[in-house]
Structures are given as structure tokens and as C-alpha cells.
C-alpha atoms as a PDB file:
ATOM      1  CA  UNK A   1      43.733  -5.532 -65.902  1.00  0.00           C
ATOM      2  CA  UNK A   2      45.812  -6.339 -69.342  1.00  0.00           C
ATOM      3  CA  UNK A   3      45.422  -4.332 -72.020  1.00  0.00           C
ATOM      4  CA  UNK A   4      45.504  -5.670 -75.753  1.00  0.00           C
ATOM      5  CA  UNK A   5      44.901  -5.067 -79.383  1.00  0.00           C
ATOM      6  CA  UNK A   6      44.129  -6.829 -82.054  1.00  0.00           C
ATOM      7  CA  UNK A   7      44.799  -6.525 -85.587  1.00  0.00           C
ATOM      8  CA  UNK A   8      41.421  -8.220 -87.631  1.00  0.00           C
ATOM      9  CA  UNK A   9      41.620  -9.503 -90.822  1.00  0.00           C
ATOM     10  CA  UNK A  10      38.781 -10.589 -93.747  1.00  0.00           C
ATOM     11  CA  UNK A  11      36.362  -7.625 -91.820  1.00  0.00           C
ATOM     12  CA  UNK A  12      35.620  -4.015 -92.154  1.00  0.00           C
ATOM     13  CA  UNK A  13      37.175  -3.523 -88.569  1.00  0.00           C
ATOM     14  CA  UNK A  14      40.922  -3.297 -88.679  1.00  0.00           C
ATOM     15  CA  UNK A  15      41.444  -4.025 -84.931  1.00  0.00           C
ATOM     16  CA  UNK A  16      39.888  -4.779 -81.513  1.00  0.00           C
ATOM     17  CA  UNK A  17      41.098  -3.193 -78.271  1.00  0.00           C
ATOM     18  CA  UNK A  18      40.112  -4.949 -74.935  1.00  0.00           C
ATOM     19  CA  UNK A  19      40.641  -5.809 -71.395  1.00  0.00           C
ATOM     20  CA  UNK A  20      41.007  -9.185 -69.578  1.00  0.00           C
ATOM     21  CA  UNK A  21      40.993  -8.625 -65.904  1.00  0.00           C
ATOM     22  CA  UNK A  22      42.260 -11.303 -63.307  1.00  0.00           C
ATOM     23  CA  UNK A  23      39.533 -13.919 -63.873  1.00  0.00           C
ATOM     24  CA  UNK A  24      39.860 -13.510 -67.626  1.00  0.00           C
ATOM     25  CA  UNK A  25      36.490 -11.393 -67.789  1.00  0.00           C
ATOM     26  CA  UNK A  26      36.256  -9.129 -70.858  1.00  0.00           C
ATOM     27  CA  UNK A  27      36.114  -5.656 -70.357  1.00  0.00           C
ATOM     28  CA  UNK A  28      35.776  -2.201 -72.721  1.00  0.00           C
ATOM     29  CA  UNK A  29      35.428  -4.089 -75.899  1.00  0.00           C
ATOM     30  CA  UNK A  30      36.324  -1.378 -78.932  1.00  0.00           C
ATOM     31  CA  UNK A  31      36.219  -1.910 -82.092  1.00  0.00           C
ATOM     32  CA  UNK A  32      38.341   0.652 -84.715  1.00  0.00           C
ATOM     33  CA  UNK A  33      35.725   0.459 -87.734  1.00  0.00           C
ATOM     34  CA  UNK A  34      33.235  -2.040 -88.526  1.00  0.00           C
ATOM     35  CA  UNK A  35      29.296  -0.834 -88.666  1.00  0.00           C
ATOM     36  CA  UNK A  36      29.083   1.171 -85.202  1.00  0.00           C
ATOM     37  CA  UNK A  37      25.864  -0.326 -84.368  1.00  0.00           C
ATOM     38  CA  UNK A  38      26.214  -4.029 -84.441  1.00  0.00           C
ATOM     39  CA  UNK A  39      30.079  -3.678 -82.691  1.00  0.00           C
ATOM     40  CA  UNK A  40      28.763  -1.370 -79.696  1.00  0.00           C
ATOM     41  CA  UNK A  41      26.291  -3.915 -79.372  1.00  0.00           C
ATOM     42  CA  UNK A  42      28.754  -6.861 -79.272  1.00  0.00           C
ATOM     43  CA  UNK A  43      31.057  -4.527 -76.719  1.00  0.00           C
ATOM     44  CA  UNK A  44      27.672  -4.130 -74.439  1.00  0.00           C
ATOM     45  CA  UNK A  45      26.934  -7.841 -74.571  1.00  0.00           C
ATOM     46  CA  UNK A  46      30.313  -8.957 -73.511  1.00  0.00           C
ATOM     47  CA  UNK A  47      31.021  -7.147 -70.903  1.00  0.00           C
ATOM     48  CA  UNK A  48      32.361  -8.801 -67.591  1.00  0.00           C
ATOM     49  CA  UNK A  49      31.433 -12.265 -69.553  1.00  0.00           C
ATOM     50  CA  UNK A  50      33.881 -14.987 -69.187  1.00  0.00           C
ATOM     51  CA  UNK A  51      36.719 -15.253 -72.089  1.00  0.00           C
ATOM     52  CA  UNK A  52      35.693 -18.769 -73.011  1.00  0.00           C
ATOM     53  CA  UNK A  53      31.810 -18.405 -72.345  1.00  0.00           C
ATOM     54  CA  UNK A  54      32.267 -15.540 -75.393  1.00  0.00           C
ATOM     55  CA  UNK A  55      34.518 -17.501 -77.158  1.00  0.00           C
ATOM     56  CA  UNK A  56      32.027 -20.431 -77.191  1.00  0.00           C
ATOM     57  CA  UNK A  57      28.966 -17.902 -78.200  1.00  0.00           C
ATOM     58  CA  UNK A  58      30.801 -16.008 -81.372  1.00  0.00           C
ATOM     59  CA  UNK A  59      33.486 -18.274 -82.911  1.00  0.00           C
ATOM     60  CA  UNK A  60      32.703 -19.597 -86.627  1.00  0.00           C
ATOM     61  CA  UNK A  61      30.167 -16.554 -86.996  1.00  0.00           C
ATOM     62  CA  UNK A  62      29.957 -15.438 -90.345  1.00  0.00           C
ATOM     63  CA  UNK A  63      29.232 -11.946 -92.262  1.00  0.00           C
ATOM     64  CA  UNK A  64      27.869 -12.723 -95.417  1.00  0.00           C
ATOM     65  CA  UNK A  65      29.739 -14.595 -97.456  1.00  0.00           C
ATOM     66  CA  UNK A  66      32.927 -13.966 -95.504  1.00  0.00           C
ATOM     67  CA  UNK A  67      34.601 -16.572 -94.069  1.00  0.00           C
ATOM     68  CA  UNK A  68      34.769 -14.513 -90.557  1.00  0.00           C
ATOM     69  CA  UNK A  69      32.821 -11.519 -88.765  1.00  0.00           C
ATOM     70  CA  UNK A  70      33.642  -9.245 -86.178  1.00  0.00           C
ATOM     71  CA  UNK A  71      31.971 -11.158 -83.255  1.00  0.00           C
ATOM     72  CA  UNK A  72      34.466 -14.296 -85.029  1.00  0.00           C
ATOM     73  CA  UNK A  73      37.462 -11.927 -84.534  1.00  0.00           C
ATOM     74  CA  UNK A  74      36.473 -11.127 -81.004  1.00  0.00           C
ATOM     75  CA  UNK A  75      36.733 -14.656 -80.611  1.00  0.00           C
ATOM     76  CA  UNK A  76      39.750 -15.294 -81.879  1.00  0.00           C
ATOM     77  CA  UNK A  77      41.643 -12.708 -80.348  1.00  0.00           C
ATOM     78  CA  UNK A  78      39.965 -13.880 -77.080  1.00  0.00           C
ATOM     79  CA  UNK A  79      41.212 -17.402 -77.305  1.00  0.00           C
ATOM     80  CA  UNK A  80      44.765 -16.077 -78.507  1.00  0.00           C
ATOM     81  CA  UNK A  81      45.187 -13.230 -75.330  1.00  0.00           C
ATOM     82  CA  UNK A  82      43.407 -15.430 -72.873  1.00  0.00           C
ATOM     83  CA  UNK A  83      46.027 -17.987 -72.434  1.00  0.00           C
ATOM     84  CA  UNK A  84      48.877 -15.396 -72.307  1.00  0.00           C
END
């Protein structure tokens, strides 16, 4: 299991911990800040999913009139860690 963090930017999370295990499955999704509710329900929903099958779901999401969101950041730092 590999271990990473990521530093968010344009969101009211400043960073995303996570695990990608051996088959690049996501794992113990935490989010430092952001609105509790709707980031433990991201972490729920992507558990054990495939990297790029939640990369495909949340990338380009928006939060308002932000250019990104936190599901968007997930996805980013998914598709950065997930070819290291």
C-alpha cells in the first residue's frame, strides 16, 4: 500500500491523504478541511474503486463558481500518484 498527500488548491480543503494499493485501488480517502459531510461521503464512495474508474467519475466537477471541487482534486491527485 503507498501512502500519499496532496496539497489542493482553488478549495476549502488544503490537502487529501490516500492509499493506492497494488492494483491501484483507492483506499482511506481523508480530506484535511472541506465541508465534513460531502468529503466523508466522497471517501465512502471511493473506496476500493479503481484509480481511473474515479478519475473518470469526478474530474472537471465544479463547486460553484470555482473552477475545481474537492471530488476534482481527488481526481487530479489520482491521475498524478497513479502513474508513479
Amino acid at each position: 500500500m503507498r501512502k500519499f498527500t496532496y496539497i489542493t488548491t482553488g478549495t476549502c480543503s488544503k490537502a487529501i491523504n490516500f492509499e493506492l494499493d497494488e492494483n491501484c485501488r483507492v483506499h482511506n480517502v481523508q480530506f484535511v478541511g472541506g465541508c465534513p459531510g460531502n468529503t466523508t461521503g466522497i471517501s465512502r464512495l471511493v473506496e476500493n474503486q479503481k484509480s481511473e474508474d474515479v478519475i473518470r467519475l469526478l474530474k472537471g466537477i465544479r463547486c460553484g463558481n470555482k473552477s475545481t471541487s474537492c471530488p476534482d482534486q481527488l481526481a487530479l491527485a489520482l491521475e498524478e500518484k497513479s502513474t508513479l
